[in-house]
N, C-alpha and C. Protein backbone atom coordinates (compact mmCIF):
# COMPACT_ATOMS: atom_id res chain seq x y z
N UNK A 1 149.29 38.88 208.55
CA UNK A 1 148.17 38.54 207.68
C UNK A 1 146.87 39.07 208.28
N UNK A 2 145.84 39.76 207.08
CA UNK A 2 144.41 40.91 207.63
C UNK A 2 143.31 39.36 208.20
N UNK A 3 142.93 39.45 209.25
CA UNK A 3 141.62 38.41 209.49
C UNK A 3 140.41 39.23 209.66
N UNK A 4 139.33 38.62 209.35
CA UNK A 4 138.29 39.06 209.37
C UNK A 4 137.18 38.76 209.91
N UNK A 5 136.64 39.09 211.34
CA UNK A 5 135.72 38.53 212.11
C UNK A 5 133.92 39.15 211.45
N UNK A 6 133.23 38.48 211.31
CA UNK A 6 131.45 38.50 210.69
C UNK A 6 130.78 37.47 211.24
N UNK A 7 129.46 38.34 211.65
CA UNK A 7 128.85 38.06 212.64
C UNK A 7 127.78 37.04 211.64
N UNK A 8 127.48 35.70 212.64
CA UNK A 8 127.26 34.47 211.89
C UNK A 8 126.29 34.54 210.65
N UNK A 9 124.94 34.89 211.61
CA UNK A 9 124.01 34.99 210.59
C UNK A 9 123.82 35.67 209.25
N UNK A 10 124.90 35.23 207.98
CA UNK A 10 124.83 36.05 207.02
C UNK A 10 125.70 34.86 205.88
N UNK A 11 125.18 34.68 204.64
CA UNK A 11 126.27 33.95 203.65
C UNK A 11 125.50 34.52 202.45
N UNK A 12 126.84 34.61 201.62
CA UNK A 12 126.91 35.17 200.40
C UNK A 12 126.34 34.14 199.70
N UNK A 13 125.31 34.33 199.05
CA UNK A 13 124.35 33.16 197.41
C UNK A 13 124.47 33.73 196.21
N UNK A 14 125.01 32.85 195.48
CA UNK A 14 125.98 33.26 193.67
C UNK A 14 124.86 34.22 193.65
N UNK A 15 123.71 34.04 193.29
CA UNK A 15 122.79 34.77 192.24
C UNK A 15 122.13 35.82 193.18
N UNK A 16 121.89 35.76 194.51
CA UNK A 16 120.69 36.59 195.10
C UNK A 16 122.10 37.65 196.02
N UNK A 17 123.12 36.95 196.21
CA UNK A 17 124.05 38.23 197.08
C UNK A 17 123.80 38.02 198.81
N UNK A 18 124.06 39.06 199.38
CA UNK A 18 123.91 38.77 201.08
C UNK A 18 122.64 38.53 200.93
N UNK A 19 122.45 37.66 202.31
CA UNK A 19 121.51 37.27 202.81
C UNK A 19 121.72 36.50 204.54
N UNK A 20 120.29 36.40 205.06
CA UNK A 20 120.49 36.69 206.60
C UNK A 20 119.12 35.41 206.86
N UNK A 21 119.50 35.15 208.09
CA UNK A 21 118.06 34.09 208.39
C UNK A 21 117.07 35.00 209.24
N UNK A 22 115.80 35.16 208.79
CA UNK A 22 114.68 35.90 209.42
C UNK A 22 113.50 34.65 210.99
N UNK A 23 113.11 35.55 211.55
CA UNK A 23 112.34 34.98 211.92
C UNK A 23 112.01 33.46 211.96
N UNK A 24 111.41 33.22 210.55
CA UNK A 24 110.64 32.02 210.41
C UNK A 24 111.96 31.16 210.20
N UNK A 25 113.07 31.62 210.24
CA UNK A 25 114.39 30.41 209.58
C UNK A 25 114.41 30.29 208.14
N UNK A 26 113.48 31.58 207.34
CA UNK A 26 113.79 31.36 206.09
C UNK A 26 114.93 32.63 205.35
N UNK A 27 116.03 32.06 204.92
CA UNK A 27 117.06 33.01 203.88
C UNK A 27 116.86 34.29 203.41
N UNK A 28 116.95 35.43 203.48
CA UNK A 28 116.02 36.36 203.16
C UNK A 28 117.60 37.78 202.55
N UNK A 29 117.08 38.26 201.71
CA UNK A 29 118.03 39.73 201.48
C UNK A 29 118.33 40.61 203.09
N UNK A 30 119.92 40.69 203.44
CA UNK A 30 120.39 41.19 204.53
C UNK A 30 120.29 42.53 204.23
N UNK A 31 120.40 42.90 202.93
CA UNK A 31 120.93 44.56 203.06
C UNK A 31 119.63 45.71 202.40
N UNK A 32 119.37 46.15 202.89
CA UNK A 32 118.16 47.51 201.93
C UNK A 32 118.25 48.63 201.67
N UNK A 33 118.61 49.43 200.34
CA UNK A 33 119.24 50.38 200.39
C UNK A 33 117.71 51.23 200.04
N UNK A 34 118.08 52.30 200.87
CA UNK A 34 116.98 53.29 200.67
C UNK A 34 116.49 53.48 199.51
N UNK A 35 114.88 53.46 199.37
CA UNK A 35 114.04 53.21 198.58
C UNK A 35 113.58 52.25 198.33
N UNK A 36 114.24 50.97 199.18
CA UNK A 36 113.22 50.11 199.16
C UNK A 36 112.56 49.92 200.16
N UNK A 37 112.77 50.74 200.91
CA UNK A 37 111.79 50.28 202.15
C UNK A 37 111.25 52.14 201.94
N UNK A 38 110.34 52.47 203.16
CA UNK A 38 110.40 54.37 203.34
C UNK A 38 110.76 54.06 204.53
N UNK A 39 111.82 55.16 205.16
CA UNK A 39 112.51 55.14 206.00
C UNK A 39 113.53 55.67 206.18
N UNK A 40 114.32 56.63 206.79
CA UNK A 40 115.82 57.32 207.36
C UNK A 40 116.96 55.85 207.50
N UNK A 41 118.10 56.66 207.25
CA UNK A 41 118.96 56.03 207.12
C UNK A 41 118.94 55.20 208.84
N UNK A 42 119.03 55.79 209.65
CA UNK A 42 118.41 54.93 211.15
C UNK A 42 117.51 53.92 211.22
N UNK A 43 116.15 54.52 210.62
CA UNK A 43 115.44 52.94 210.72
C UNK A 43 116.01 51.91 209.80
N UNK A 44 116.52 52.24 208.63
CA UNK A 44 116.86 51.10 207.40
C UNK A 44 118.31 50.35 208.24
N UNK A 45 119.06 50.79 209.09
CA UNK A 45 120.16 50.44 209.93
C UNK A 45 119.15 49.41 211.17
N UNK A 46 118.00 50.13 211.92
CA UNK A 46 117.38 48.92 212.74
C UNK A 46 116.91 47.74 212.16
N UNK A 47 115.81 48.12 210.73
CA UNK A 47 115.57 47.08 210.41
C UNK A 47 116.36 45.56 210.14
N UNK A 48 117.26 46.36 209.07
CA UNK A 48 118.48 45.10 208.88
C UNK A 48 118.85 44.54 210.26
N UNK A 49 119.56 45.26 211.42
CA UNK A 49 119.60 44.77 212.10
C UNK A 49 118.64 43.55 212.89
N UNK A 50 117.11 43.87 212.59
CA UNK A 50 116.27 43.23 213.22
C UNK A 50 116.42 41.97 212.64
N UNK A 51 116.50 41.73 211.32
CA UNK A 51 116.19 40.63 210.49
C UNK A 51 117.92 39.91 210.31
N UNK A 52 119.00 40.33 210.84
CA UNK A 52 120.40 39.86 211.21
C UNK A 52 120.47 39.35 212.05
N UNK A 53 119.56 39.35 212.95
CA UNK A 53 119.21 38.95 214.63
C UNK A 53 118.14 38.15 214.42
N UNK A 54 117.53 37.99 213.31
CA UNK A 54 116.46 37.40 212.92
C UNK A 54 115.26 36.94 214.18
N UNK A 55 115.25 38.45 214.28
CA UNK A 55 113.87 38.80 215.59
C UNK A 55 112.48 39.24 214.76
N UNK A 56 112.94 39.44 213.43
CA UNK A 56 111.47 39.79 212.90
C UNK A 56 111.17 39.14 211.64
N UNK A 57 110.17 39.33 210.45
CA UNK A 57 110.48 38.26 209.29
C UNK A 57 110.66 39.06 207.90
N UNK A 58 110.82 38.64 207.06
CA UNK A 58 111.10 40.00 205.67
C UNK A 58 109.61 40.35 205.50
N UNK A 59 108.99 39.43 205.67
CA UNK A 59 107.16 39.88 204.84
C UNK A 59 106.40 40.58 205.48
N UNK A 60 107.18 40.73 207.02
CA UNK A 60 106.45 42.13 207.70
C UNK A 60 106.98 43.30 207.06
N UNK A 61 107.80 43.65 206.71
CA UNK A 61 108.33 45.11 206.21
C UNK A 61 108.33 45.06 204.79
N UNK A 62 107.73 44.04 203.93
CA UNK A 62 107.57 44.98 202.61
C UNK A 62 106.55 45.75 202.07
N UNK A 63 106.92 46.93 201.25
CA UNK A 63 106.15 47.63 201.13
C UNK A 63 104.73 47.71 201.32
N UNK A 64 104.28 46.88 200.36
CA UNK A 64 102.95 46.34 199.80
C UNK A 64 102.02 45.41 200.68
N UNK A 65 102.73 44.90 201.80
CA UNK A 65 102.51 44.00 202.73
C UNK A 65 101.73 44.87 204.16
N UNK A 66 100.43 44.70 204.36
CA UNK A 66 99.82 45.75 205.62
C UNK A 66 100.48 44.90 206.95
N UNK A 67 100.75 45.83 207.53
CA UNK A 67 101.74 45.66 209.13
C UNK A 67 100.62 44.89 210.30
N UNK A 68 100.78 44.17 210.80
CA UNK A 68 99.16 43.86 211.76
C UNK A 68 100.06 44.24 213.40
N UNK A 69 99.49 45.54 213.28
CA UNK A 69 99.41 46.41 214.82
C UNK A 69 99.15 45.91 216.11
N UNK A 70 98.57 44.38 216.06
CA UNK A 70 98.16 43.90 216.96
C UNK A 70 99.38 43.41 217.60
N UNK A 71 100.54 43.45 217.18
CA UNK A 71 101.41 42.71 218.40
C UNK A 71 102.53 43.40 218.19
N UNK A 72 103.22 43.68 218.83
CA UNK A 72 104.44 44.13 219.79
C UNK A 72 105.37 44.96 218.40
N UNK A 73 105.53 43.89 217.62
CA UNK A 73 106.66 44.03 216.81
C UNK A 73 105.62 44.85 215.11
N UNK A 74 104.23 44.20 215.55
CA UNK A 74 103.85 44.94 214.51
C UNK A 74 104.06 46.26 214.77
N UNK A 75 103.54 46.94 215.70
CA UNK A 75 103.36 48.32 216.78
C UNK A 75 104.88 48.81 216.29
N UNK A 76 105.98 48.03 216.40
CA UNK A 76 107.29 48.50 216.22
C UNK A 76 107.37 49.04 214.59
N UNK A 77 107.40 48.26 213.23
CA UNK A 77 107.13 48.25 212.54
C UNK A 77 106.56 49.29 211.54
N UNK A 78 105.43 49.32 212.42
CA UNK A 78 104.27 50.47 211.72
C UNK A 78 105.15 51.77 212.32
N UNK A 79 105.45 51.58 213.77
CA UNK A 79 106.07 52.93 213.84
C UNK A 79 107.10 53.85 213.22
N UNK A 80 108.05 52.92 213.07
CA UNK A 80 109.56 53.01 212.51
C UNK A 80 108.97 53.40 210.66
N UNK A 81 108.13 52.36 210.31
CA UNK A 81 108.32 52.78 208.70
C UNK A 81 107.47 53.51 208.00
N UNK A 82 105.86 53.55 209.03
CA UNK A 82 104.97 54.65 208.53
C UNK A 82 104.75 55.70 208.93
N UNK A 83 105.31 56.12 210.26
CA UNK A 83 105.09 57.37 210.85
C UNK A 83 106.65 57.65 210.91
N UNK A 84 107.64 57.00 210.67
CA UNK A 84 109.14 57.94 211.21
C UNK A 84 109.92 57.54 209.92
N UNK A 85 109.43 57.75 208.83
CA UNK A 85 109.80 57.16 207.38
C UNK A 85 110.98 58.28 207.19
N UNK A 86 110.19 59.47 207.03
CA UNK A 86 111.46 60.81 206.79
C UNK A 86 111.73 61.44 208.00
N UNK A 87 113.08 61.58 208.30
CA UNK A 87 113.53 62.42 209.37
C UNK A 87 114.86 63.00 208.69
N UNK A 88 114.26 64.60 208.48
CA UNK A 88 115.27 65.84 207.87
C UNK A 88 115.96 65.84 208.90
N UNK A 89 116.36 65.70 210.04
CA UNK A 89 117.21 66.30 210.61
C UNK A 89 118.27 65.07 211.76
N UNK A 90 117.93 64.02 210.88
CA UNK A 90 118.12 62.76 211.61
C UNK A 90 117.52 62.00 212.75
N UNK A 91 117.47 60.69 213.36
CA UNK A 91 116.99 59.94 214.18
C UNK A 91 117.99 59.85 215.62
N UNK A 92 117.68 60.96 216.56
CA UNK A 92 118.66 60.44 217.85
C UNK A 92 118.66 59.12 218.16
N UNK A 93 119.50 58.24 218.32
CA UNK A 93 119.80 57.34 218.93
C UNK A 93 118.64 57.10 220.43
N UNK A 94 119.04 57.68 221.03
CA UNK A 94 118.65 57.90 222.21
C UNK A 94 117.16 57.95 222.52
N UNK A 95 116.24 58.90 221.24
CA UNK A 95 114.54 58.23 221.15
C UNK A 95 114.57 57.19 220.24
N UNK A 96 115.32 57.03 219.39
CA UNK A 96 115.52 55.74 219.13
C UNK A 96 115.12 54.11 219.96
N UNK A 97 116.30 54.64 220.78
CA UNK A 97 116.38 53.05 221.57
C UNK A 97 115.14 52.95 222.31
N UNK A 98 114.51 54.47 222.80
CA UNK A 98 113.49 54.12 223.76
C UNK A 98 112.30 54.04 222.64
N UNK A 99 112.20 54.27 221.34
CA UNK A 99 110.60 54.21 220.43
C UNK A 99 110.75 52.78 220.73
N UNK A 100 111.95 51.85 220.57
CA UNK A 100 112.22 50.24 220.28
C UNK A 100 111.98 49.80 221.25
N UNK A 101 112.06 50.12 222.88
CA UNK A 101 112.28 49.62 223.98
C UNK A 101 110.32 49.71 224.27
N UNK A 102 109.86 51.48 223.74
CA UNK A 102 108.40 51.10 224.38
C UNK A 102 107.16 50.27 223.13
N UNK A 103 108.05 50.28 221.76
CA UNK A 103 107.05 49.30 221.19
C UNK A 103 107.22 48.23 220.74
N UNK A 104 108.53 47.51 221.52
CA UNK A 104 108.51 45.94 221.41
C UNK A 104 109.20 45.81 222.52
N UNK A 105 109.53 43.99 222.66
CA UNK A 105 109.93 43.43 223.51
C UNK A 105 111.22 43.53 223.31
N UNK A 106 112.25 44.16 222.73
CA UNK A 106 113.65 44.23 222.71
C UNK A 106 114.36 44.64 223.63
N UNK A 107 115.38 44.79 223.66
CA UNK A 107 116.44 45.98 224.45
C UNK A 107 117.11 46.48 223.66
N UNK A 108 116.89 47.73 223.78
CA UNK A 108 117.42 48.78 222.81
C UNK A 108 118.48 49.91 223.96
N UNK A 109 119.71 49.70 223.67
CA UNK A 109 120.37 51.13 224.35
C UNK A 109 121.79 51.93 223.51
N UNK A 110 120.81 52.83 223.71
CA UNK A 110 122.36 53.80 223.01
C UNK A 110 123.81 53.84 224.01
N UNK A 111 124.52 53.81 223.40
CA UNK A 111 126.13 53.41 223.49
C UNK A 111 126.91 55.11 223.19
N UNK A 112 127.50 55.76 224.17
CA UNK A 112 127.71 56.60 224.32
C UNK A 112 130.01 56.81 224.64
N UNK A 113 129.89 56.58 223.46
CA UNK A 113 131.82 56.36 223.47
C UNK A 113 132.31 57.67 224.08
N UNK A 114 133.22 57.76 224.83
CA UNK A 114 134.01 58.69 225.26
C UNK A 114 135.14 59.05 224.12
N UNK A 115 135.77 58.10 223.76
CA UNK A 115 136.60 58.50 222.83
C UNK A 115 136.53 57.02 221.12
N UNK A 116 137.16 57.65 220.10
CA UNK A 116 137.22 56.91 219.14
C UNK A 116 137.60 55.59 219.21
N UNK A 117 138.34 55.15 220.44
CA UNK A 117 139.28 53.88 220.46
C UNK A 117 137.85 53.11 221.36
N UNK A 118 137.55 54.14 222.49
CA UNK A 118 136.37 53.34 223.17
C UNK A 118 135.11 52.78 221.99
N UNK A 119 134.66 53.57 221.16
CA UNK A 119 133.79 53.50 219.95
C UNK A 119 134.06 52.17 219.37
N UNK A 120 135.09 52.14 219.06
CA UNK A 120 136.06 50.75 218.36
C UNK A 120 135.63 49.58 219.34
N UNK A 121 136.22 49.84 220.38
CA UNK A 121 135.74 48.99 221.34
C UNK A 121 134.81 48.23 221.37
N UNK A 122 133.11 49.17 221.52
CA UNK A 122 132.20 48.53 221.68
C UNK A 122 131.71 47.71 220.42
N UNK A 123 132.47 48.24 219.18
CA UNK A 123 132.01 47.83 218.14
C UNK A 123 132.18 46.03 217.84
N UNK A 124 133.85 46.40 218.47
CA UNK A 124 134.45 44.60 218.12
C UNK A 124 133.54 44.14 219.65
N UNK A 125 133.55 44.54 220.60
CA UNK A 125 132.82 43.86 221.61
C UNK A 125 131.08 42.97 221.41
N UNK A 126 130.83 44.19 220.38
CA UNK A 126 129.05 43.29 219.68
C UNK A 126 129.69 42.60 218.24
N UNK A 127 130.48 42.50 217.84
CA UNK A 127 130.39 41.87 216.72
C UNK A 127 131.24 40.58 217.33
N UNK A 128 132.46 40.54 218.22
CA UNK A 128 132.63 39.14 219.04
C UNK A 128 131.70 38.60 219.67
N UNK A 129 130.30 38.95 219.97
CA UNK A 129 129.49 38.40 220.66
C UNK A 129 128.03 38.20 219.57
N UNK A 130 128.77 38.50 218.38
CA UNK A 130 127.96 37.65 217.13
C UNK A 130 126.79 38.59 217.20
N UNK A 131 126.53 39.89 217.31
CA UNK A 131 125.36 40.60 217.35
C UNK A 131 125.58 42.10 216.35
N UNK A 132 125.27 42.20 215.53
CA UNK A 132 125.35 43.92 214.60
C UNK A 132 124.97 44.45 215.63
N UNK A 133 125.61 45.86 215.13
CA UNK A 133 125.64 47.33 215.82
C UNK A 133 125.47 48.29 215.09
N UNK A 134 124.13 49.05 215.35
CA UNK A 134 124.31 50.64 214.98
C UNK A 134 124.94 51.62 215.21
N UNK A 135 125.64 52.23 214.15
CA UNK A 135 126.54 53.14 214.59
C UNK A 135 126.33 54.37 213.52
N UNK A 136 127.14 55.25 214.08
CA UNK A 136 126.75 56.68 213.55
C UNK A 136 127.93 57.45 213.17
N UNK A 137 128.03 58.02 211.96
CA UNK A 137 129.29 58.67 211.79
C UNK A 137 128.87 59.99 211.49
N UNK A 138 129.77 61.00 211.32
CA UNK A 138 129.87 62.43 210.29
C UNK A 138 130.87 63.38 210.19
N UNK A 139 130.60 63.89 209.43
CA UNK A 139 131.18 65.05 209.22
C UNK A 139 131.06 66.14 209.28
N UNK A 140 131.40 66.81 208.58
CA UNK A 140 131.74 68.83 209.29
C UNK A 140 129.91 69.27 209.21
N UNK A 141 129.36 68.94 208.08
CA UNK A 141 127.88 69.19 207.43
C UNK A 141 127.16 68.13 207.13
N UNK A 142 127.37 66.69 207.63
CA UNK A 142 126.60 65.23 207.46
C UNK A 142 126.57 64.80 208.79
N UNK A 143 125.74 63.72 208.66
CA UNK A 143 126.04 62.82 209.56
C UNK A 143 124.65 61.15 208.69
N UNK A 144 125.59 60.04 209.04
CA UNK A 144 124.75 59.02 208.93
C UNK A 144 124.52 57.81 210.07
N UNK A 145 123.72 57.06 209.53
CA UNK A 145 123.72 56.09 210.32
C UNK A 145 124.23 54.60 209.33
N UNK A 146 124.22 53.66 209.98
CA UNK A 146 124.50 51.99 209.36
C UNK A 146 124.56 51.21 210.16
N UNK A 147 125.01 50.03 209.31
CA UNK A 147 125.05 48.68 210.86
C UNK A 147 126.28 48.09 210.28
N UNK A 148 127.21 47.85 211.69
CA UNK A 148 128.44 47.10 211.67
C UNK A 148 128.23 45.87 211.69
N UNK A 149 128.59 45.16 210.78
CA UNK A 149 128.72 43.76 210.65
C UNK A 149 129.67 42.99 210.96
N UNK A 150 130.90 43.63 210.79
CA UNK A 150 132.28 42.54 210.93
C UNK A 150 133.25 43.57 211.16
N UNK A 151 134.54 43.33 211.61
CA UNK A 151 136.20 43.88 212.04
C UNK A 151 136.98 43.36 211.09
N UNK A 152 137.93 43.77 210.53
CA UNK A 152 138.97 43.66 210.43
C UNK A 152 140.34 43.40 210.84
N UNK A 153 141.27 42.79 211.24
CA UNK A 153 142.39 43.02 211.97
C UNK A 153 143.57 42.81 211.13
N UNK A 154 144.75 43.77 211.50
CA UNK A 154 145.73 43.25 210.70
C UNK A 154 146.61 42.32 211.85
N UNK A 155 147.87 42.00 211.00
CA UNK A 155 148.95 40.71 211.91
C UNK A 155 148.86 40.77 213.01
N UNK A 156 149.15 41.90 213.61
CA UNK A 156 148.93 41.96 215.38
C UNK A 156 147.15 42.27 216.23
N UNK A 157 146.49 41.82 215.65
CA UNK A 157 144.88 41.76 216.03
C UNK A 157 144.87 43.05 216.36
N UNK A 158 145.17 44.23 215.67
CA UNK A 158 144.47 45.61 215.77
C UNK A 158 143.28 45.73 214.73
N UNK A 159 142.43 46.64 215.55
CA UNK A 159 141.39 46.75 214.35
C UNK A 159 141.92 47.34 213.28
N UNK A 160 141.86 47.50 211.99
CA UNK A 160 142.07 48.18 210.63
C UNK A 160 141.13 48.82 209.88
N UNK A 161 139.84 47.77 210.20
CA UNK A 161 138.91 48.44 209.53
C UNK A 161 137.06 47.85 209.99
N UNK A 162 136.03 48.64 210.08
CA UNK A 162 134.96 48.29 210.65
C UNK A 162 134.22 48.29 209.09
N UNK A 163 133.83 46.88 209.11
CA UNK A 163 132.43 46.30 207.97
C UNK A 163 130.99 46.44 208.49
N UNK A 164 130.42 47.49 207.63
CA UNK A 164 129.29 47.70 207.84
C UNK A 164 128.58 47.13 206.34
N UNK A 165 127.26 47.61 206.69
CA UNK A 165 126.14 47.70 205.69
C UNK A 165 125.37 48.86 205.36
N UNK A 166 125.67 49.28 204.67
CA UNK A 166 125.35 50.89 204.79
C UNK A 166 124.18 50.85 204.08
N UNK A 167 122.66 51.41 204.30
CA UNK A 167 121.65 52.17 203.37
C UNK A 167 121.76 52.94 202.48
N UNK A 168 122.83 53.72 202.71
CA UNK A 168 122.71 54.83 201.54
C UNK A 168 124.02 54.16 200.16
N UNK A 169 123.85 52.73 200.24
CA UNK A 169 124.58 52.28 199.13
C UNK A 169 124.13 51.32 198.25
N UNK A 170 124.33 50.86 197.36
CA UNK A 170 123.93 49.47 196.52
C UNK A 170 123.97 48.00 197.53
N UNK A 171 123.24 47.69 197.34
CA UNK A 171 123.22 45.83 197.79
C UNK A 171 125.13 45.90 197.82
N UNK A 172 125.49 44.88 198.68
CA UNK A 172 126.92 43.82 198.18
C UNK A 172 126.55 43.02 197.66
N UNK A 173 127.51 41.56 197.03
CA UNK A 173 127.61 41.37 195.56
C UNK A 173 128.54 40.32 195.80
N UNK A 174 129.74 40.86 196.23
CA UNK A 174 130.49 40.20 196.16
C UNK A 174 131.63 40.00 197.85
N UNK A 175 130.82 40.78 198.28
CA UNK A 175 131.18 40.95 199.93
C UNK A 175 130.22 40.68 201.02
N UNK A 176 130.74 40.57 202.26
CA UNK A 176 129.45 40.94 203.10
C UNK A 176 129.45 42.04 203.57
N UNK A 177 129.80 42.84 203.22
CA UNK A 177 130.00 44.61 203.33
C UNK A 177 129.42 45.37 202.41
N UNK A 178 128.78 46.64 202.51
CA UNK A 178 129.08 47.82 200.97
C UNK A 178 130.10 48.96 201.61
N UNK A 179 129.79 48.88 202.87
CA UNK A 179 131.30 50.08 203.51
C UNK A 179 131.91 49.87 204.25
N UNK A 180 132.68 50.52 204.32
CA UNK A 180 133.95 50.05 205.64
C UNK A 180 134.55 51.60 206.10
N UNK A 181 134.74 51.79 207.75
CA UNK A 181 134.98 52.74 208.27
C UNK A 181 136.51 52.27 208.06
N UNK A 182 137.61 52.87 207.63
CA UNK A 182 138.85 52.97 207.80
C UNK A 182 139.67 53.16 209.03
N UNK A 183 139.73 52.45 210.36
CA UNK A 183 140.42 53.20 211.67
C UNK A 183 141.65 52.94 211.82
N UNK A 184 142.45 52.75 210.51
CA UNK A 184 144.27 52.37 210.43
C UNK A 184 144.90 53.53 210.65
N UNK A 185 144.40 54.46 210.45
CA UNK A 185 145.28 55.84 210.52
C UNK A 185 144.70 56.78 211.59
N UNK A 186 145.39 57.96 211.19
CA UNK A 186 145.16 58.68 212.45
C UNK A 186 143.65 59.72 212.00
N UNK A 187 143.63 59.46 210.31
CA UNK A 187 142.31 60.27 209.85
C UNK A 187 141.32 59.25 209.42
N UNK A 188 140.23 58.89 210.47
CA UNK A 188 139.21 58.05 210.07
C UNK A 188 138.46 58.09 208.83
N UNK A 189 138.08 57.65 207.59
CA UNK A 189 137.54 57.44 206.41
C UNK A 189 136.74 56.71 206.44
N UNK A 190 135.42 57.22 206.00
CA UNK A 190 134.21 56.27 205.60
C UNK A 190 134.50 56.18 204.20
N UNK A 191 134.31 54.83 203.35
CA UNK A 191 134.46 54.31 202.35
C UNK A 191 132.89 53.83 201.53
N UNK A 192 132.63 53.97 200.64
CA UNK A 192 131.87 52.96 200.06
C UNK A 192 132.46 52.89 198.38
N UNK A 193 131.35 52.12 197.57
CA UNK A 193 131.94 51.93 196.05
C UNK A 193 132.50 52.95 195.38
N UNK A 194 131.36 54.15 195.82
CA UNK A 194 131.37 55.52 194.90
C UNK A 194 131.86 56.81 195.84
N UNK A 195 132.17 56.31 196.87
CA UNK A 195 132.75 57.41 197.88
C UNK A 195 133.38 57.19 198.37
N UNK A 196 134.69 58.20 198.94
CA UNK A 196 134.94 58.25 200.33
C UNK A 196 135.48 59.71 200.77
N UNK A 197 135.25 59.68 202.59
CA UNK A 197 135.09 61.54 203.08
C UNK A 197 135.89 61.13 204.64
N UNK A 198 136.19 61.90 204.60
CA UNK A 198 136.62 61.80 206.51
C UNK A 198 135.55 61.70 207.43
N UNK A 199 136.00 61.18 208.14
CA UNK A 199 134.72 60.90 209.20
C UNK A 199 134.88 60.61 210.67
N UNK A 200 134.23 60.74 211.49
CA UNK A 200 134.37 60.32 212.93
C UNK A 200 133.04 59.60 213.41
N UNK A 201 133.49 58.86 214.45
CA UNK A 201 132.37 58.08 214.78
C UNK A 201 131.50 58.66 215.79
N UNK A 202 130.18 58.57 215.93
CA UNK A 202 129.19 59.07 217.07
C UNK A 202 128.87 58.03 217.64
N UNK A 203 127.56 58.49 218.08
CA UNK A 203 126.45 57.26 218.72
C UNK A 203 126.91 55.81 218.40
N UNK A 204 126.46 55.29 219.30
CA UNK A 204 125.82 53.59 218.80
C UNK A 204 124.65 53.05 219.31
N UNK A 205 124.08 52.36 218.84
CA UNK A 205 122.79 51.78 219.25
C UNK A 205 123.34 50.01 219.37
N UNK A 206 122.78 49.72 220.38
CA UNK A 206 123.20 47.90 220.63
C UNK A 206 121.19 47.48 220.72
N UNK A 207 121.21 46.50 220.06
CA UNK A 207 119.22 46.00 219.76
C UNK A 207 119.72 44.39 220.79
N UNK A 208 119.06 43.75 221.45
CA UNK A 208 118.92 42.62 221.78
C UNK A 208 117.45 42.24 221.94
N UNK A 209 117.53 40.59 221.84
CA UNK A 209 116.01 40.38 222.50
C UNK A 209 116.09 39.74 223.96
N UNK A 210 114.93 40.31 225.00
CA UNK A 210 114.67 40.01 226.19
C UNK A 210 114.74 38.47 226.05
C-alpha cells in the first residue's frame, strides 16, 4: 500500500484550496503560479517556500503592496521580486542561496547531488524533517525550478514519487501537489495536469531560519 509523507504546514480548505500558515499565524494561499507575483520560476519556488516555513507574511509580496527595505527580509523581498523578476537564462542556485544568505537572516545552501538516488535522498531527508526543498529539473533544451513538498512511497518504503508545487502550473484544488517527479522507473518524468516530458534532477536549494 502507496503512503504519503507532507510536510506539516499546509491543509487543503473546500473553497480557497492549499494553503500554508505565514508569519503572523494567519492561513494564507501556499501555491503562486507565475503571474501572480513578477518573478522566475526560482524566486516563485523561494517565495512559497518562505511562506511554507512561514518566515515571511503574504502582504509583504503582493503586488500592489510597497516592500519596506528597512529590514532584512524586506531587503530580501525587494530583491528577489523587483530587481530579479525576469531571468532568461535561469537563477543559479548557488547566487541564489548566497542573494538569500546576504539579504536576510536565513540559511540558504545549495545541495549539490552526485547522483539521482543521492538527489532523492536529500529530498526525503528535508521533507522528513518537515521543511520544503528547492529543486531543479530538465531537459535536453529546459530546465525548471519548484518546491518539493511531500514523497511518496510504495509497500516497501521506496520512494515512487516526489510532490512538488510547481509555478509554472495552476493552483491545486484538490491535492497538495500540482506536480509530481515520477522516480519509479528507470526514466524519470516530470508530470503536471497538462504535461508530462522526461526529466532529470539538478540542483537543490535547502532555506532555513538562523
Amino acid at each position: 500500500m502507496a503512503t504519503i509523507q507532507i510536510v506539516s504546514n499546509l491543509k487543503l480548505h473546500p473553497q480557497k484550496g492549499l494553503l500554508s500558515k505565514d508569519c503572523t499565524g494567519k492561513w494564507i494561499n501556499a501555491h503562486y503560479q507565475q503571474g501572480d507575483l513578477d518573478g522566475a520560476c526560482a524566486v516563485y519556488s523561494v517565495i512559497m517556500n518562505l511562506l511554507i516555513l512561514g518566515m515571511i507574511e503574504k502582504e509583504k509580496i503582493c503586488v500592489y503592496n510597497s516592500i519596506d527595505k528597512r529590514t532584512r527580509k524586506g531587503k530580501l523581498l525587494s530583491y528577489l521580486l523587483e530587481k530579479q523578476g525576469l531571468v532568461r537564462d535561469g537563477y543559479c542556485f548557488r547566487t541564489l542561496a548566497k542573494d538569500i544568505r546576504d539579504y536576510a537572516n536565513f540559511t540558504a545552501n545549495q545541495k549539490l547531488a552526485k547522483s539521482r538516488e543521492d538527489a532523492i535522498n536529500i529530498i526525503q531527508t528535508s521533507v522528513a524533517n518537515d521543511s520544503p526543498i528547492i529543486i531543479s529539473v530538465f531537459g535536453e533544451e529546459w530546465a525548471h525550478a519548484l518546491l518539493a513538498i511531500g514523497i511518496e512511497y510504495n509497500e516497501n518504503d521506496v520512494p515512487t514519487k516526489i510532490l512538488c508545487l510547481d509555478p509554472g502550473a495552476p493552483s491545486p484544488i484538490c491535492t497538495y501537489w500540482n506536480c509530481i517527479i515520477d522516480v519509479s522507473t528507470k526514466t524519470l518524468w516530470y508530470k503536471t495536469e497538462k504535461s508530462q516530458t522526461k526529466a532529470e534532477l539538478g540542483d537543490l536549494l535547502v532555506i532555513s531560519q538562523e
